[in-house]
Protein backbone atom coordinates (compact mmCIF):
# COMPACT_ATOMS: atom_id res chain seq x y z
CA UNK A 1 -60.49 1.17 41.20
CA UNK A 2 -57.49 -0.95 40.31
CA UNK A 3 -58.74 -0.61 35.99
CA UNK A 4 -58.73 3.32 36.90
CA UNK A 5 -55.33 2.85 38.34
CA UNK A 6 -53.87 1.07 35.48
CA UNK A 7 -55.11 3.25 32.99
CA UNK A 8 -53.79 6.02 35.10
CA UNK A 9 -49.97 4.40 35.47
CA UNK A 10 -50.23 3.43 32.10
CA UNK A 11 -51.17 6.96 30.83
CA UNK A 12 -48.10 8.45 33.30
CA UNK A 13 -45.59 6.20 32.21
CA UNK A 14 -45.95 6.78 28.41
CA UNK A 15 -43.86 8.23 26.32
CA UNK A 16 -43.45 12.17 26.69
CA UNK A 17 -43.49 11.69 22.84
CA UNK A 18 -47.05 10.24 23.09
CA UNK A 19 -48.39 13.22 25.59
CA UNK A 20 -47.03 16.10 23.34
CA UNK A 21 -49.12 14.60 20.93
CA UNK A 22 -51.87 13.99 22.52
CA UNK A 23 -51.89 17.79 23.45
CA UNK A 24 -51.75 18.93 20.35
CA UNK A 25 -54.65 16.31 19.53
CA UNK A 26 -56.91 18.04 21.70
CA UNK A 27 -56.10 21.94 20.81
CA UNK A 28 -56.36 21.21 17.36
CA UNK A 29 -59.07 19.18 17.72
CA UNK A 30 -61.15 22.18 19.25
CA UNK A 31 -60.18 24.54 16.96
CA UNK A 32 -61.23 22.32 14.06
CA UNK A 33 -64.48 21.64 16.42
CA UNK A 34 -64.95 25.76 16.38
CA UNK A 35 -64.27 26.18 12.75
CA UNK A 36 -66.22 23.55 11.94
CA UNK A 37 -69.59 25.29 12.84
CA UNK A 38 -68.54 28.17 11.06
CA UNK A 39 -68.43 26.11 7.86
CA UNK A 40 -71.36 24.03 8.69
CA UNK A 41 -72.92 27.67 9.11
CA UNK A 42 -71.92 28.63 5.74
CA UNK A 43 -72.53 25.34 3.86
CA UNK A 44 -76.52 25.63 5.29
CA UNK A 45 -76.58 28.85 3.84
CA UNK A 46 -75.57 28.48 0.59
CA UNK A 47 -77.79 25.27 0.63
CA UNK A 48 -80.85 27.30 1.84
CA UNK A 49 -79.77 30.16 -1.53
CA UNK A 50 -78.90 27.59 -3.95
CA UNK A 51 -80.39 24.53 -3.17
CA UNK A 52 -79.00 21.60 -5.57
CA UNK A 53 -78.56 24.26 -9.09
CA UNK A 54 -76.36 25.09 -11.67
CA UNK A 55 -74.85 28.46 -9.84
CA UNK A 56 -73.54 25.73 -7.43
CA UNK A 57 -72.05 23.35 -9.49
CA UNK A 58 -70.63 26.47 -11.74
CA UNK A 59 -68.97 28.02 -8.43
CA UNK A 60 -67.45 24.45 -7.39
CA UNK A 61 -66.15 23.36 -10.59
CA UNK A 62 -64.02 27.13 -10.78
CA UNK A 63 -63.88 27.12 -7.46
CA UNK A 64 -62.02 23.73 -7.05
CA UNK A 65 -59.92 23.85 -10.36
CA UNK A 66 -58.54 27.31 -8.70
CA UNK A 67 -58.23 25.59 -5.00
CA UNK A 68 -56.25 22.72 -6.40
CA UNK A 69 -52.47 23.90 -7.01
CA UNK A 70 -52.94 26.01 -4.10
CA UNK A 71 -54.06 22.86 -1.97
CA UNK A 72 -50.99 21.29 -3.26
CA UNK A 73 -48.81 23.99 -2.61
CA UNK A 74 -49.96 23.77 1.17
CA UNK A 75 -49.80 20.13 1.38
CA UNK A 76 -46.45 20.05 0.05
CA UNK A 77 -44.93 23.31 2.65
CA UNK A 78 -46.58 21.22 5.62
CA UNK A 79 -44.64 17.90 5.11
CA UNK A 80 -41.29 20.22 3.61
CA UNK A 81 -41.19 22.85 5.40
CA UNK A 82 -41.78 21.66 9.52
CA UNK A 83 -39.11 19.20 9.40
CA UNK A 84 -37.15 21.42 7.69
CA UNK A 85 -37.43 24.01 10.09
CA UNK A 86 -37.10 21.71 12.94
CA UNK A 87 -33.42 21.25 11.63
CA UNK A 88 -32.71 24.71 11.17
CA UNK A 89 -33.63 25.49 14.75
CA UNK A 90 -31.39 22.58 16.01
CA UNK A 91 -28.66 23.83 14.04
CA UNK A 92 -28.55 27.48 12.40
CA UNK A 93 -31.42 29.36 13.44
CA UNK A 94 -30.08 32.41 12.72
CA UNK A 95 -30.69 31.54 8.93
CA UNK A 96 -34.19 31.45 9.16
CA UNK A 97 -35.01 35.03 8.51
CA UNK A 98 -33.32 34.88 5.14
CA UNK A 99 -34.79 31.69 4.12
CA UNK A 100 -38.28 33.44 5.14
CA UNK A 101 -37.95 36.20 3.00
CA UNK A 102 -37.00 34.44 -0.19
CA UNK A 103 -39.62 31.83 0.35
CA UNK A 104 -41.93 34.57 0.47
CA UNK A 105 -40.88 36.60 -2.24
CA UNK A 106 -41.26 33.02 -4.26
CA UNK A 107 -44.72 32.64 -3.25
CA UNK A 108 -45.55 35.62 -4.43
CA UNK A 109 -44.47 34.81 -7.71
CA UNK A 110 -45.95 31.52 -7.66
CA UNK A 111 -49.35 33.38 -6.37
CA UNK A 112 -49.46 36.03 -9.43
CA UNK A 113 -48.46 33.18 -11.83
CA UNK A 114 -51.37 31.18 -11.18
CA UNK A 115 -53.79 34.02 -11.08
CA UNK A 116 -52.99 34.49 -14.58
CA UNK A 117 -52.85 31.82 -16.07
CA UNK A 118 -56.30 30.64 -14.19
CA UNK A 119 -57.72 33.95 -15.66
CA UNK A 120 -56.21 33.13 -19.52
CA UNK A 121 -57.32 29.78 -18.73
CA UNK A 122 -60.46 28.90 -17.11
CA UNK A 123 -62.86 30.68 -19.82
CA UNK A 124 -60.87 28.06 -22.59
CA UNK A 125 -61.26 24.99 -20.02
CA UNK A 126 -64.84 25.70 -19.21
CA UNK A 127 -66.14 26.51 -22.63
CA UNK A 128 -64.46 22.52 -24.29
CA UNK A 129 -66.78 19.87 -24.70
CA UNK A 130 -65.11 17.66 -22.84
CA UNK A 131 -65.83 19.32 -19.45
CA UNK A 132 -69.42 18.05 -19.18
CA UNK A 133 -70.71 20.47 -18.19
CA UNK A 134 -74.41 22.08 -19.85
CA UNK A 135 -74.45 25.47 -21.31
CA UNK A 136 -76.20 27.41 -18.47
CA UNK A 137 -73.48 26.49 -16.17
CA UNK A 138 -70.50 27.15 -18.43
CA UNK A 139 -71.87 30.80 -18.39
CA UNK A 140 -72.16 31.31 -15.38
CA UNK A 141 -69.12 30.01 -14.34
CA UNK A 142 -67.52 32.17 -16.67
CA UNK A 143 -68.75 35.11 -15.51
CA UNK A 144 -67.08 34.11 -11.82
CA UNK A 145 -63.87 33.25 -13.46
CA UNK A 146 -62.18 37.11 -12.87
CA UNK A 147 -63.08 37.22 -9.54
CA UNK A 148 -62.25 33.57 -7.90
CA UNK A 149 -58.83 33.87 -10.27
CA UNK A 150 -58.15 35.93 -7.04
CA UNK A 151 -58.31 33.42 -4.73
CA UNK A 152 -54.93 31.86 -5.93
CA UNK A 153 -52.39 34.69 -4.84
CA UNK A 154 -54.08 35.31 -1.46
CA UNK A 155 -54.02 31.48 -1.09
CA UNK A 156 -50.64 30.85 -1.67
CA UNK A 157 -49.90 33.58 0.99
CA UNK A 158 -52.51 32.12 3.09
CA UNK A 159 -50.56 28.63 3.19
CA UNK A 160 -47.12 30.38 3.51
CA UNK A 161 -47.93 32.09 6.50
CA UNK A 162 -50.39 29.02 7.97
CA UNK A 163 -47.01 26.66 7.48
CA UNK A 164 -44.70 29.08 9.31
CA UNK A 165 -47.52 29.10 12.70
CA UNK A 166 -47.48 25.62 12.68
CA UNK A 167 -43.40 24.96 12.08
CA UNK A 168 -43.01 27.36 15.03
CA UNK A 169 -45.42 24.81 17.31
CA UNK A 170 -48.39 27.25 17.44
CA UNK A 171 -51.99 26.15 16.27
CA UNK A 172 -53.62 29.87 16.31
CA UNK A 173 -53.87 28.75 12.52
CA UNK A 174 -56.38 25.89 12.64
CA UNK A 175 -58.64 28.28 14.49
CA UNK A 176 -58.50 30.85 11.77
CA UNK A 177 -59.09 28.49 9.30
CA UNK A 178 -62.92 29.68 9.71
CA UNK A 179 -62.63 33.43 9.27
CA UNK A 180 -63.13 32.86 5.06
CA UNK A 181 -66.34 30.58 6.20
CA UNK A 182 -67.73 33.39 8.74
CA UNK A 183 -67.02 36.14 5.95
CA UNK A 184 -69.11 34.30 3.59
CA UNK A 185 -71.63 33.09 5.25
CA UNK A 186 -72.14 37.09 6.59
CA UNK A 187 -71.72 38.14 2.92
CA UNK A 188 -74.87 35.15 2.33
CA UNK A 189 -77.05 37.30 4.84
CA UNK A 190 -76.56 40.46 4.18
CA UNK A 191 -76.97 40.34 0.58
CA UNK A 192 -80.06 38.10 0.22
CA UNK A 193 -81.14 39.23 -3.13
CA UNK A 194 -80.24 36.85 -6.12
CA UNK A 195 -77.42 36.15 -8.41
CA UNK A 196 -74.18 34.47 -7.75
CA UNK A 197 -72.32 38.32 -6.45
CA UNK A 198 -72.56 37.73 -2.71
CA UNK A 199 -71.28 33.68 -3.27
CA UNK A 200 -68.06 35.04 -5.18
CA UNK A 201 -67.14 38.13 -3.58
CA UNK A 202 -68.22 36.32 -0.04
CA UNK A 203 -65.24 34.32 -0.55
CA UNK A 204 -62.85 36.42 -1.97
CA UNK A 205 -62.95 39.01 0.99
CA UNK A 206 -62.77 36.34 3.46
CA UNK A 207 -59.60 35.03 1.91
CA UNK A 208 -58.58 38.60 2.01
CA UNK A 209 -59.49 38.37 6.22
CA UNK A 210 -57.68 35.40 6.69
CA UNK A 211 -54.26 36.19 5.11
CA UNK A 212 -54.92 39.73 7.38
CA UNK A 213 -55.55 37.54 10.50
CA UNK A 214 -52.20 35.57 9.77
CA UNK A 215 -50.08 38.17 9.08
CA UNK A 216 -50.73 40.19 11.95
CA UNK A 217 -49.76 38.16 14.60
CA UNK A 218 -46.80 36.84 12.40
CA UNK A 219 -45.14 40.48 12.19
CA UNK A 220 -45.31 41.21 15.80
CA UNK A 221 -43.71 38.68 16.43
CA UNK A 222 -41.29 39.39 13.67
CA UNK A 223 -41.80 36.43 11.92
CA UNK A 224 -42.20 38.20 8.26
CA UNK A 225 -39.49 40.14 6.60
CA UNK A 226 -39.57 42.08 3.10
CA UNK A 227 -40.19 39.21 0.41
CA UNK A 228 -36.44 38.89 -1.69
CA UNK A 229 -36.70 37.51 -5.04
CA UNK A 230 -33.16 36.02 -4.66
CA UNK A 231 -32.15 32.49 -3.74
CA UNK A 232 -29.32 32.78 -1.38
CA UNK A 233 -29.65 31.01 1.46
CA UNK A 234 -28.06 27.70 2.47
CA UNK A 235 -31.34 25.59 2.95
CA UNK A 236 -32.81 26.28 -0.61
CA UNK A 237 -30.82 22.83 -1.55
CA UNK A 238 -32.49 21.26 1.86
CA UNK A 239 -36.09 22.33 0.90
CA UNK A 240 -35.69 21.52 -3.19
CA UNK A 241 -34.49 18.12 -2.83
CA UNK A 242 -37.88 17.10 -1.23
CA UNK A 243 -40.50 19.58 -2.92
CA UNK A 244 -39.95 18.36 -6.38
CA UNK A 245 -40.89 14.78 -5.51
CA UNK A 246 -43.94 15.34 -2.96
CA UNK A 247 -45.08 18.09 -5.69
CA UNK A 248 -45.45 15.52 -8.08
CA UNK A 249 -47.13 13.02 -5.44
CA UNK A 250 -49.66 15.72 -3.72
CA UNK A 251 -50.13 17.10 -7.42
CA UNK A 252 -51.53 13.43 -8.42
CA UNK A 253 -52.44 12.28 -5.23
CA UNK A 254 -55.21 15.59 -4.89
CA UNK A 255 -55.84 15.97 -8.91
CA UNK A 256 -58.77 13.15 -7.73
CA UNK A 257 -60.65 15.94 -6.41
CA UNK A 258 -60.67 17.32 -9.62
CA UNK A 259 -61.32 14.22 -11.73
CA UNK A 260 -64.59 13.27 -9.51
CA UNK A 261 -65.58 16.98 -11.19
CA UNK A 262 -65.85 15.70 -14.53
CA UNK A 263 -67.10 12.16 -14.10
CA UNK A 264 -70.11 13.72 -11.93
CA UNK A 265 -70.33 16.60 -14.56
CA UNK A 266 -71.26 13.79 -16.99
CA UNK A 267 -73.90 12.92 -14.43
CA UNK A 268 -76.00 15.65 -15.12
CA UNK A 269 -76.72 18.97 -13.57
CA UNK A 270 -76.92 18.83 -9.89
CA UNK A 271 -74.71 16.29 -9.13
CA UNK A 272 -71.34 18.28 -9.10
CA UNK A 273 -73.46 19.87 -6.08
CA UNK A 274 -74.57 16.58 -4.82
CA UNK A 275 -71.37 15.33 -4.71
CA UNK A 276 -70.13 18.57 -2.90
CA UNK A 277 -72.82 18.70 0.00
CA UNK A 278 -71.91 14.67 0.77
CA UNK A 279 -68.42 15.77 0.82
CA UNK A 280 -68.86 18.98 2.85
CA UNK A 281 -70.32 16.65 5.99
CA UNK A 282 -67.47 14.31 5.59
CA UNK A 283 -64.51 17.72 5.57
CA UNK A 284 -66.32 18.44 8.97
CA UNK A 285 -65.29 15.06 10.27
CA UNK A 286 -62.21 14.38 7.92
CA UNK A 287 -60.82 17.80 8.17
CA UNK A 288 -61.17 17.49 12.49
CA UNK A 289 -59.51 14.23 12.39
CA UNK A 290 -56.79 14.88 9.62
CA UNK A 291 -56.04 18.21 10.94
CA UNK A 292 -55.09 17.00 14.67
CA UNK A 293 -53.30 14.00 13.49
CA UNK A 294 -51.13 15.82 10.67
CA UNK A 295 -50.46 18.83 12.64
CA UNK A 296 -49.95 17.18 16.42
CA UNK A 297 -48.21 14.38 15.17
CA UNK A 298 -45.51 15.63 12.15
CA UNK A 299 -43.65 18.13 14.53
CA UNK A 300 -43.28 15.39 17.33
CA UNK A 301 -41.59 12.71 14.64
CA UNK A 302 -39.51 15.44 12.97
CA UNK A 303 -38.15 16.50 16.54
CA UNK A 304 -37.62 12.48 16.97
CA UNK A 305 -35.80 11.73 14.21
CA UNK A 306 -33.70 14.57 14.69
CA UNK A 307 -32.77 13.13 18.05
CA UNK A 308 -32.54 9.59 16.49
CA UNK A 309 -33.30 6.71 19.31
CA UNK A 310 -36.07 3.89 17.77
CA UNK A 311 -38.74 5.04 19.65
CA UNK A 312 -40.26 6.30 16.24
CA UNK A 313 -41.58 3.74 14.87
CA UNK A 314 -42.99 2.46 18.13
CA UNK A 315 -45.08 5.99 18.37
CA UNK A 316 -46.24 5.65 14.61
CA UNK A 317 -47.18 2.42 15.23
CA UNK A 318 -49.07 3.12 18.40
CA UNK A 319 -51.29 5.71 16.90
CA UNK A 320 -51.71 3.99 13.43
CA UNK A 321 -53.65 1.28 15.32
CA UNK A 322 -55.52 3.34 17.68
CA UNK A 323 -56.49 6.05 14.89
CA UNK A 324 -57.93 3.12 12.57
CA UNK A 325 -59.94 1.75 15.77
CA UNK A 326 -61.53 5.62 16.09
CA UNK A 327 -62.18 5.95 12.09
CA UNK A 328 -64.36 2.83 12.46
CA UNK A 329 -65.98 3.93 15.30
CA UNK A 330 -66.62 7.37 13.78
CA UNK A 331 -67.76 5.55 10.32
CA UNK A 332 -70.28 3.26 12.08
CA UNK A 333 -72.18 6.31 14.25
CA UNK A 334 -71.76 8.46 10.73
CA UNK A 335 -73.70 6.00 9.02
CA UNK A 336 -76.38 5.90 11.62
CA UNK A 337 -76.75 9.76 12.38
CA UNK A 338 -76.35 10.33 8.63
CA UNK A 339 -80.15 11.19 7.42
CA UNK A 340 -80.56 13.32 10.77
CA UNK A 341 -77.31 15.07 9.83
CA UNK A 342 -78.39 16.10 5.90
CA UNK A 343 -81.59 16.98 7.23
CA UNK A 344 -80.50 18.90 10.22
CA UNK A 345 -77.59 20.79 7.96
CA UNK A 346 -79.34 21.55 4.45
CA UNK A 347 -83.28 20.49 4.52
CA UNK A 348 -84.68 23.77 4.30
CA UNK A 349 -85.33 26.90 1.38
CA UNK A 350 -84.37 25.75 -2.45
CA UNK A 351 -83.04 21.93 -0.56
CA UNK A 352 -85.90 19.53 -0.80
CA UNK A 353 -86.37 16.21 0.90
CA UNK A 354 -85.89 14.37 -1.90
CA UNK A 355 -82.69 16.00 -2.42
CA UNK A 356 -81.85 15.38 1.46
CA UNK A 357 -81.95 11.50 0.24
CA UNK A 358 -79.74 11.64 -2.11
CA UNK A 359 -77.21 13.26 -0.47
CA UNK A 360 -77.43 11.22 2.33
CA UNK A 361 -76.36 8.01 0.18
CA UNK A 362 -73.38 9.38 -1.22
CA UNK A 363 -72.50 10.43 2.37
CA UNK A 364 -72.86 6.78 3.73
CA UNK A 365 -70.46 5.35 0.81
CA UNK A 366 -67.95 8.26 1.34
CA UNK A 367 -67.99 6.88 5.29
CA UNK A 368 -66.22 4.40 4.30
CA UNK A 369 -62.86 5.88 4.09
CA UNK A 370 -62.31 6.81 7.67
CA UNK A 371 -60.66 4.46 9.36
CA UNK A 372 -57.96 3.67 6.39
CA UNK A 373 -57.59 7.70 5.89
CA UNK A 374 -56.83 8.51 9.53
CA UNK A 375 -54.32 5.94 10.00
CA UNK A 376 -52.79 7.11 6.10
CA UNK A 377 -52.21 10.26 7.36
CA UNK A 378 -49.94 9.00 10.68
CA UNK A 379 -47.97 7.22 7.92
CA UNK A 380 -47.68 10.38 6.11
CA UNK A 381 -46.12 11.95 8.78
CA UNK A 382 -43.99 8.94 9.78
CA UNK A 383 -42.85 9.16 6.17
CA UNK A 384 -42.34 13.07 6.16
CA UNK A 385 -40.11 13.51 9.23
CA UNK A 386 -37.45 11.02 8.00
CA UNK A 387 -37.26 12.86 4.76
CA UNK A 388 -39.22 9.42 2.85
CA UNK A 389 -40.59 11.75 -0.05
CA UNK A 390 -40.09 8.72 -3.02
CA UNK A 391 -42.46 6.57 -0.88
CA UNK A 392 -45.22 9.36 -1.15
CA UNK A 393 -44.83 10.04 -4.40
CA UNK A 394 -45.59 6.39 -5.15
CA UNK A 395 -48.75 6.67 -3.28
CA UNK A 396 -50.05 9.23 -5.15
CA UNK A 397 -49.54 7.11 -8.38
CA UNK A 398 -51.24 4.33 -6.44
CA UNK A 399 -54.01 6.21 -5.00
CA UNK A 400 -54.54 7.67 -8.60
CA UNK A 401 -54.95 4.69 -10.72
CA UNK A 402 -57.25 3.54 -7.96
CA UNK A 403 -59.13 6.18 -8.04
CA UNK A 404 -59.52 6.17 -11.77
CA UNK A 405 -60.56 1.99 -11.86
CA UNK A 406 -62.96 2.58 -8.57
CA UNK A 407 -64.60 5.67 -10.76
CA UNK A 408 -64.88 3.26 -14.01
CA UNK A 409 -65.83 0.12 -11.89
CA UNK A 410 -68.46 1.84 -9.45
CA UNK A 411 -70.27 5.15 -10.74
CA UNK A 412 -72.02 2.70 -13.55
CA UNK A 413 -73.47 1.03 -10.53
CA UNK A 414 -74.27 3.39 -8.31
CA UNK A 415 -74.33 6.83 -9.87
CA UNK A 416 -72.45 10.04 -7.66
CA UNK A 417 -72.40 7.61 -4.46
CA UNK A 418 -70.00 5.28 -6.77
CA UNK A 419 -67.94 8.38 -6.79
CA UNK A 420 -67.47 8.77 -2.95
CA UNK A 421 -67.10 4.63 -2.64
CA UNK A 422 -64.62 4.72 -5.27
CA UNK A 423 -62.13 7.12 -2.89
CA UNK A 424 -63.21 4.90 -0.07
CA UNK A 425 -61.41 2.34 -1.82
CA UNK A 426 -58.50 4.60 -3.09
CA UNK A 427 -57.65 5.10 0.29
CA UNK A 428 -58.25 1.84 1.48
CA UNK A 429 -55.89 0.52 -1.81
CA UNK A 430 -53.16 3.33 -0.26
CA UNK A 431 -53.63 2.38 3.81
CA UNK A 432 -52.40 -1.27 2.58
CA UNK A 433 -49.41 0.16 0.54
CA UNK A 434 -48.23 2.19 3.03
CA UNK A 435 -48.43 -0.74 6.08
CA UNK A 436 -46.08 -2.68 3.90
CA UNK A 437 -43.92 0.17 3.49
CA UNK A 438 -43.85 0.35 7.17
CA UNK A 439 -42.69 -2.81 7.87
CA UNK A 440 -40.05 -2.76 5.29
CA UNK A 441 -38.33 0.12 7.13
CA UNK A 442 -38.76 -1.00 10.19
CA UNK A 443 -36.73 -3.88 9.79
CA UNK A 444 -33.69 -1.80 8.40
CA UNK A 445 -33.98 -0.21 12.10
């Protein structure tokens, strides 16, 4: 009784700083938990379709190239645009509606921009030697190329609006994260015939359902106004001095996503897909984990630093240490529930045994990564909320060139699995950079 009392006190006396995040922890957390199925759902279903083949690794490799400036653009809004807005609500609130409407009339310029240039693009890009990829696959992904080029435009909107829920303190947007995975994986059932149609338009109209589910809620509450293509408003000098430099650090930082495409192109057909399925299990625990800590913890240290006080780096540090503890924890069951968990997921239709086998190694070497990408990711935010941008920029040039000797030093040796070790260790190489960062600036407290 006197442990349980302790704990208790100790819980009660804690920081409010530490409770509102621990909150947030455990919404998001369930939401993630919620959309999770839906993508395990979907992920099953394309595995029972597909299988391990080259319509897979065709609709990954467009499919990824086309994700990847959007995934930037949404990184970089998150870590801009909450503490930004924290400020504005401290201070001139009533500028926000302007600053809404031009950032949204610049997104959808950005959005159009990169839907045609991925549609002038892609056919070029696929059809070089260089990619890796063999024939069959370069024409089929080709043929997808009109269709996922209009994923970029409805995902720039999609991050836009997802930014704005979460800047405001709400976290109805983690939830609805699954809608484009429940749209496909309906779209996988009801059209069970073959080809590649019901893959790519799956996706398309459930990126058209989730920027519909976001803006819905956002204009009754009157949180969207007409997009203006001008640049008036005070804060556009607030919000450019940090995008340019995180833009260049998420843009390197993520372009390892892309480069693991063509070093497991060269790895013959199947393994892009390989590679993806390991991956896929690991987003279901990655994207729980980095979800609640990004989300729960970035508004709390924004709102601190605006206050000022020290007790920021005392929070950081608190859940840096106790987030690395759970990644281990999580890395040691994943490695012992992993064959269940391939098995369980994809074993069934066009995925064989023998390919459950395979993806369960490159699952276990991607485990690795856990604990030292958690705790990154409280740094990140640490970082973030006092406006730190130059110090993630570095990281990204860190984390790339680590990625790039991992890839050269371990795929020789162990194949696709030498692909997931390799950003084990980028992240590993990055946790250790940013700990010394840490302590730098916590001695100029």
């Amino acid at each position: 009784m006197n442990l349980f009392s302790a704990i208790r006190a100790r819980i009660h006396n804690a920081h409010p700083d530490h409770h509102v995040i621990a909150r947030s922890m455990v919404w998001v957390a369930l939401f993630v938990l919620l959309g999770s199925f839906a993508r395990a759902a979907r992920e099953m279903a394309i595995a029972y379709r597909y299988g391990v083949s080259a319509e897979v690794d065709a609709y990954l490799f467009v499919f990824n190239l086309v994700s990847w400036p959007v995934g930037v653009w949404f990184s970089v809004l998150t870590v801009i645009l909450v503490p930004l807005a924290a400020r504005i609500r401290q201070g001139e609130s009533a500028e926000l509606p302007r600053f809404r409407s031009e950032l949204l009339g610049l997104a959808l310029v950005l959005g159009l921009t990169l839907a045609f240039l991925g549609w002038l693009g892609l056919p070029w890009l696929l059809h070089s030697s260089w990619t890796g990829l063999p024939s069959t696959t370069v024409t089929i992904a080709t043929q997808m190329v009109p269709t996922l080029a209009l994923l970029a435009p409805l995902g720039v909107l999609i991050s836009l609006f997802s930014v704005w829920m979460l800047a405001a303190g709400q976290h109805a947007n983690t939830l609805l994260e699954s809608v484009p995975a429940l749209v496909l994986l309906l779209a996988l059932l009801a059209f069970p015939g073959g080809g590649v149609e019901p893959l790519v338009w799956g996706v398309l109209v459930g990126f058209a359902f989730h920027l519909t589910s976001l803006a819905v809620p956002l204009a009754r509450r009157g949180e969207i106004e007409s997009p203006r293509l001008t640049r008036q408003s005070p804060q556009w000098p607030a919000f450019w001095q940090g995008f340019g430099i995180m833009l260049a650090g998420q843009a390197v930082m993520s372009f390892t996503g892309i480069i693991d495409q063509f070093f497991a192109a060269h790895l013959g057909t199947g393994a892009i897909a390989t590679l993806s399925y390991a991956n896929r299990i690991l987003a279901l625990i990655l994207g729980m984990g980095a979800t609640a800590v990004s989300r729960a913890t970035l508004p709390v240290f924004s709102q601190a630093h605006v206050q000022g006080g020290g007790q920021l780096h005392r929070v950081a540090t608190h859940w840096v240490r106790l987030l690395f503890v759970l990644g281990l924890v999580a890395m040691i069951v994943g490695w012992w529930l992993a064959p269940w968990a391939v098995k369980l997921l994809f074993e069934r239709g066009a995925f064989t045994a023998a390919d459950t086998e395979v993806v369960t190694e490159v699952f276990r070497y991607g485990l690795a990564q856990l604990p030292f990408y958690f705790a990154g990711l409280v740094f990140v935010s640490y970082l973030s909320s006092r406006g730190l941008y130059g110090w993630l920029l570095w990281s990204g040039v860190i984390g790339l060139c680590s990625k790039l000797f991992g890839n050269a030093l371990l795929i020789p040796a162990y194949g696709v699995g030498g692909v997931a070790f390799a950003t084990a260790f980028m992240y590993a190489t990055n946790f250790v950079f940013f700990w010394w960062v840490f302590q730098k600036l916590i001695r100029t407290v």
